[in-house]
Structures are given as C-alpha cells and as structure tokens.
N, C-alpha and C. Protein backbone atom coordinates (compact mmCIF):
# COMPACT_ATOMS: atom_id res chain seq x y z
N UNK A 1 0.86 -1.17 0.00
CA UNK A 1 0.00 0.00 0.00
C UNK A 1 0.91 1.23 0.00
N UNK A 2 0.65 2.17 -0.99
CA UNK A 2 1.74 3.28 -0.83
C UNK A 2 0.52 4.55 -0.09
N UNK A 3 1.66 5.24 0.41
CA UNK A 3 0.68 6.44 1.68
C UNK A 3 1.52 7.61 1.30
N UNK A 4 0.26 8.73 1.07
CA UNK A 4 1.38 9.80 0.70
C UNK A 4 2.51 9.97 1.54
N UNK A 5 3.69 10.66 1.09
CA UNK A 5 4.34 11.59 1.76
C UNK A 5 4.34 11.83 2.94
N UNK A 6 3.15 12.61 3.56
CA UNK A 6 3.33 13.32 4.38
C UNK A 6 3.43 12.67 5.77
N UNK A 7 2.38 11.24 5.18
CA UNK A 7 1.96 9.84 6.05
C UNK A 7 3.20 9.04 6.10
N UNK A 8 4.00 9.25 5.56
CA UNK A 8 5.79 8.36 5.45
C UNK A 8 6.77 8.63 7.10
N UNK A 9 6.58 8.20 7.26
CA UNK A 9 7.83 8.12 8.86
C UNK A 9 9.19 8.87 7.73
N UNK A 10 10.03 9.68 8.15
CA UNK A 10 11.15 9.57 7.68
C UNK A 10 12.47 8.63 7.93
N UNK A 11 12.09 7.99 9.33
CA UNK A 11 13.09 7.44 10.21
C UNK A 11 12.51 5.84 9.55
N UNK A 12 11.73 5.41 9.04
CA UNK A 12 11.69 4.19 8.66
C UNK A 12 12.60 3.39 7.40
N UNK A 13 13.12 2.40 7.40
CA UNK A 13 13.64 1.79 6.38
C UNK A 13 12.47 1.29 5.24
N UNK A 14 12.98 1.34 4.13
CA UNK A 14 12.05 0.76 3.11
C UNK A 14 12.63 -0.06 2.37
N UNK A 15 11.57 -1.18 2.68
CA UNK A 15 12.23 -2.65 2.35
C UNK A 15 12.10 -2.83 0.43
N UNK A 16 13.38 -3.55 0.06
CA UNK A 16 13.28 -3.69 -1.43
C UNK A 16 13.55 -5.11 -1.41
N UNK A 17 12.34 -5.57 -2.24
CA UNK A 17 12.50 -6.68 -2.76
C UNK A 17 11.73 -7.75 -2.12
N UNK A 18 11.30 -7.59 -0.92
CA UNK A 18 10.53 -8.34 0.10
C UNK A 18 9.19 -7.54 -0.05
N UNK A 19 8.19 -8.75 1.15
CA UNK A 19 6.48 -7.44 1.14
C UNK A 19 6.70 -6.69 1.76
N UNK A 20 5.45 -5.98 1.72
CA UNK A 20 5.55 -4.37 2.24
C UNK A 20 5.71 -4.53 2.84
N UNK A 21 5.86 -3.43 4.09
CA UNK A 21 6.01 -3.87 5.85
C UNK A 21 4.32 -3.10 5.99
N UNK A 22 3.86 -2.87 7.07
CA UNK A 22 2.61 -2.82 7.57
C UNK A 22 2.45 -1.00 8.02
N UNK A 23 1.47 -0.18 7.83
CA UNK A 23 2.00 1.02 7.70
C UNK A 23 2.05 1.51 9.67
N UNK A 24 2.53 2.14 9.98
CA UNK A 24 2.76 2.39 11.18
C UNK A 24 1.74 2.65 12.22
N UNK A 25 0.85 2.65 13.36
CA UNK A 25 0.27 3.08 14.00
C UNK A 25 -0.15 4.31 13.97
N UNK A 26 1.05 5.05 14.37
CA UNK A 26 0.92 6.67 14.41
C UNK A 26 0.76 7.25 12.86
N UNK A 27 1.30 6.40 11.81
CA UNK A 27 0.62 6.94 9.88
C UNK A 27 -0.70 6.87 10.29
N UNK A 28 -1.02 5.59 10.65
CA UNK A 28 -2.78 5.74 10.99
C UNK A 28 -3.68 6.63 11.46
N UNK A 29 -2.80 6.61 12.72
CA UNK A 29 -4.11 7.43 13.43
C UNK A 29 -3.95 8.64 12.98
N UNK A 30 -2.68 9.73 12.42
CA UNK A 30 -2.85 10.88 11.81
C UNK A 30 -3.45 10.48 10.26
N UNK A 31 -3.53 9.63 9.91
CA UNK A 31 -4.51 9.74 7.93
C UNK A 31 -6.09 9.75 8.88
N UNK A 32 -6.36 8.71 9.65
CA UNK A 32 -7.42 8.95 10.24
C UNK A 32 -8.27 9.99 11.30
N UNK A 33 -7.68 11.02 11.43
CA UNK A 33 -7.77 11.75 12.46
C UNK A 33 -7.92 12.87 11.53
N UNK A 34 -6.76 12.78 10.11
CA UNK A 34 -7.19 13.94 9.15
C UNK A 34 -8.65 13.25 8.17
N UNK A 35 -8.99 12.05 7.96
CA UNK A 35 -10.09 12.05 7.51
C UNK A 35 -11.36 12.45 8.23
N UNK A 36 -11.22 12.19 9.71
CA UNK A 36 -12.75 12.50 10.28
C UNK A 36 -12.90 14.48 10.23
N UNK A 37 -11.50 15.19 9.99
CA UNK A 37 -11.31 16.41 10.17
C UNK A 37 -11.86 16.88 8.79
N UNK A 38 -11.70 16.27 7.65
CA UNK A 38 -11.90 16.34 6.25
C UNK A 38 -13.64 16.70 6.54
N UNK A 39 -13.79 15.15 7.09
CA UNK A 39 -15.43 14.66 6.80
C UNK A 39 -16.41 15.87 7.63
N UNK A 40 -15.57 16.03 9.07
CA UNK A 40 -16.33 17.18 9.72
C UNK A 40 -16.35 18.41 8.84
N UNK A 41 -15.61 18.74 8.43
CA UNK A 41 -15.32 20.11 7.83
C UNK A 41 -16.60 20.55 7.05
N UNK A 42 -17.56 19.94 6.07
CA UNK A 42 -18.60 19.75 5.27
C UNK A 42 -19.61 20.38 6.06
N UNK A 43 -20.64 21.45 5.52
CA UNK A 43 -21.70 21.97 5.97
C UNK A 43 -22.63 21.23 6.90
N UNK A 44 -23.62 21.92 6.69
CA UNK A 44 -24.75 20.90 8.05
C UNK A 44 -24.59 20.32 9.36
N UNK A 45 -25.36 19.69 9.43
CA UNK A 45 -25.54 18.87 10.48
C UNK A 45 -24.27 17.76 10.80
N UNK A 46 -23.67 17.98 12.12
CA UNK A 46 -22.13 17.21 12.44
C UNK A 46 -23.19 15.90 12.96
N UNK A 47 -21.94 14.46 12.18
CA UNK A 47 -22.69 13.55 12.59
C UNK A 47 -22.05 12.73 13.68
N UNK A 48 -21.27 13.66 14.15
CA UNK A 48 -20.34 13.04 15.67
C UNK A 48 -20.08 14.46 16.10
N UNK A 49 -20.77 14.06 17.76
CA UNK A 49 -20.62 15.57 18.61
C UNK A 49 -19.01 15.62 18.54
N UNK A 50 -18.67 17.15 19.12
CA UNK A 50 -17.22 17.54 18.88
C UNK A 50 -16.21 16.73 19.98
N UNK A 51 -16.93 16.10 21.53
CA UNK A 51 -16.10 15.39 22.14
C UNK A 51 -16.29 14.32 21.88
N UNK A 52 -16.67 13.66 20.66
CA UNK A 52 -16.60 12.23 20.37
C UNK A 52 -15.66 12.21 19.11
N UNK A 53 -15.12 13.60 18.32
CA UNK A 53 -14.15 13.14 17.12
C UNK A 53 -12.92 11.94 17.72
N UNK A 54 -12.38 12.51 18.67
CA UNK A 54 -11.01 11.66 18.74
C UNK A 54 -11.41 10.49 19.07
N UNK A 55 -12.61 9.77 19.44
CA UNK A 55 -12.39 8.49 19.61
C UNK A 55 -13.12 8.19 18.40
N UNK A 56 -14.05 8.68 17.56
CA UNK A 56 -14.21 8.19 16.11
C UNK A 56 -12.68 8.32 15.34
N UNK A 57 -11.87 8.96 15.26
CA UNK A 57 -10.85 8.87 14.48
C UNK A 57 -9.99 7.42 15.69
N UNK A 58 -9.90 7.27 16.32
CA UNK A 58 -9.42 5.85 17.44
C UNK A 58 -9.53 4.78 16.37
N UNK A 59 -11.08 4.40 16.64
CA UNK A 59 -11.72 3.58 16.15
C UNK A 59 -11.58 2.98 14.61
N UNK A 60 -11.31 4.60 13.90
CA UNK A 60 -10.92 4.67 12.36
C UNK A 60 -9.59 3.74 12.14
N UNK A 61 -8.52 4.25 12.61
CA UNK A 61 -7.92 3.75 12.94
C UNK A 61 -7.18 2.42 12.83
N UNK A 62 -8.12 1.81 14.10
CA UNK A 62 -8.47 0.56 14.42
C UNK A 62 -8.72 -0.26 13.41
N UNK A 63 -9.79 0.00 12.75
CA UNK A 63 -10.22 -0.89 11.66
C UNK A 63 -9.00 -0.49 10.38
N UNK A 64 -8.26 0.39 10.45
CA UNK A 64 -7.14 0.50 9.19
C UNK A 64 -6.34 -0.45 9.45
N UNK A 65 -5.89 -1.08 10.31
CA UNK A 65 -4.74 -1.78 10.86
C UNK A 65 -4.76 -3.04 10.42
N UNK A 66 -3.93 -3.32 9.41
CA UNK A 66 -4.16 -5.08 8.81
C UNK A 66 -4.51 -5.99 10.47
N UNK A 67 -5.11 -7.18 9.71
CA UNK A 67 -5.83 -7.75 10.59
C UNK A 67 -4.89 -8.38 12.23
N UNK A 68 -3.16 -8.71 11.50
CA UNK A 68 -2.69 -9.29 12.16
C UNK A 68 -1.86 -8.33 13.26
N UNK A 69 -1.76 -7.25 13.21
CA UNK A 69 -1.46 -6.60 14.25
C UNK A 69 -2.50 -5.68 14.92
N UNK A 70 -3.50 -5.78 15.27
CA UNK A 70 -5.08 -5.44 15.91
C UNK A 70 -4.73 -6.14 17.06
N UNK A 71 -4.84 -5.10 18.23
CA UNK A 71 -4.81 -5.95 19.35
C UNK A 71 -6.24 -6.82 20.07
C-alpha cells in the first residue's frame, strides 16, 4: 500500500524486494484523524458531537490496521 508523503515516517527503512512492511500506528491514526477532520469540515448537520471526534478517528484507525497486528 503506498501512503502519501506526508503519512511516510522519515526514520523508517524501506524494504526492497521483500512485502511491504505494515504502515505504522501513528501513519494511521494521523490519515485517520485527518479524515474524520476532512469529513467534519462539510456543511450541516455534524454527525459526531465535537467530544466524540477523537475516539471516532481511534476507532478509524483501528479498523485501518491489517488484521494481524489489531490488538
């Protein structure tokens, strides 16, 4: 899976020639934390009160995380 840029650790090695490695925790929860920020951003009616974003982006998260490292 390639992740922009911005989502790239700089301090990580990138493996050639082998599978991917698995994208990092903390790539996660910031792509997910900027999607629920994306999704809030949109007119109307918010469909998660404002002290429930960070644990909807948690959760987001959560379910991004290939299956085998999910605690």
């Amino acid at each position: 899976m390639l992740w922009p840029e911005r989502f790239r650790s700089p301090h990580r090695a990138v493996p050639f020639g082998s599978r991917p490695t698995a994208p990092a925790e903390s790539d996660l929860r910031t792509l997910a934390a900027e999607l629920i920020r994306r999704a809030l951003r949109t007119g109307g009616e918010r469909p998660v009160a404002a002290d429930e974003q960070q644990a909807v982006a948690d959760a987001l998260a959560t379910t991004l995380q290939p299956s085998a490292t999910r605690r």
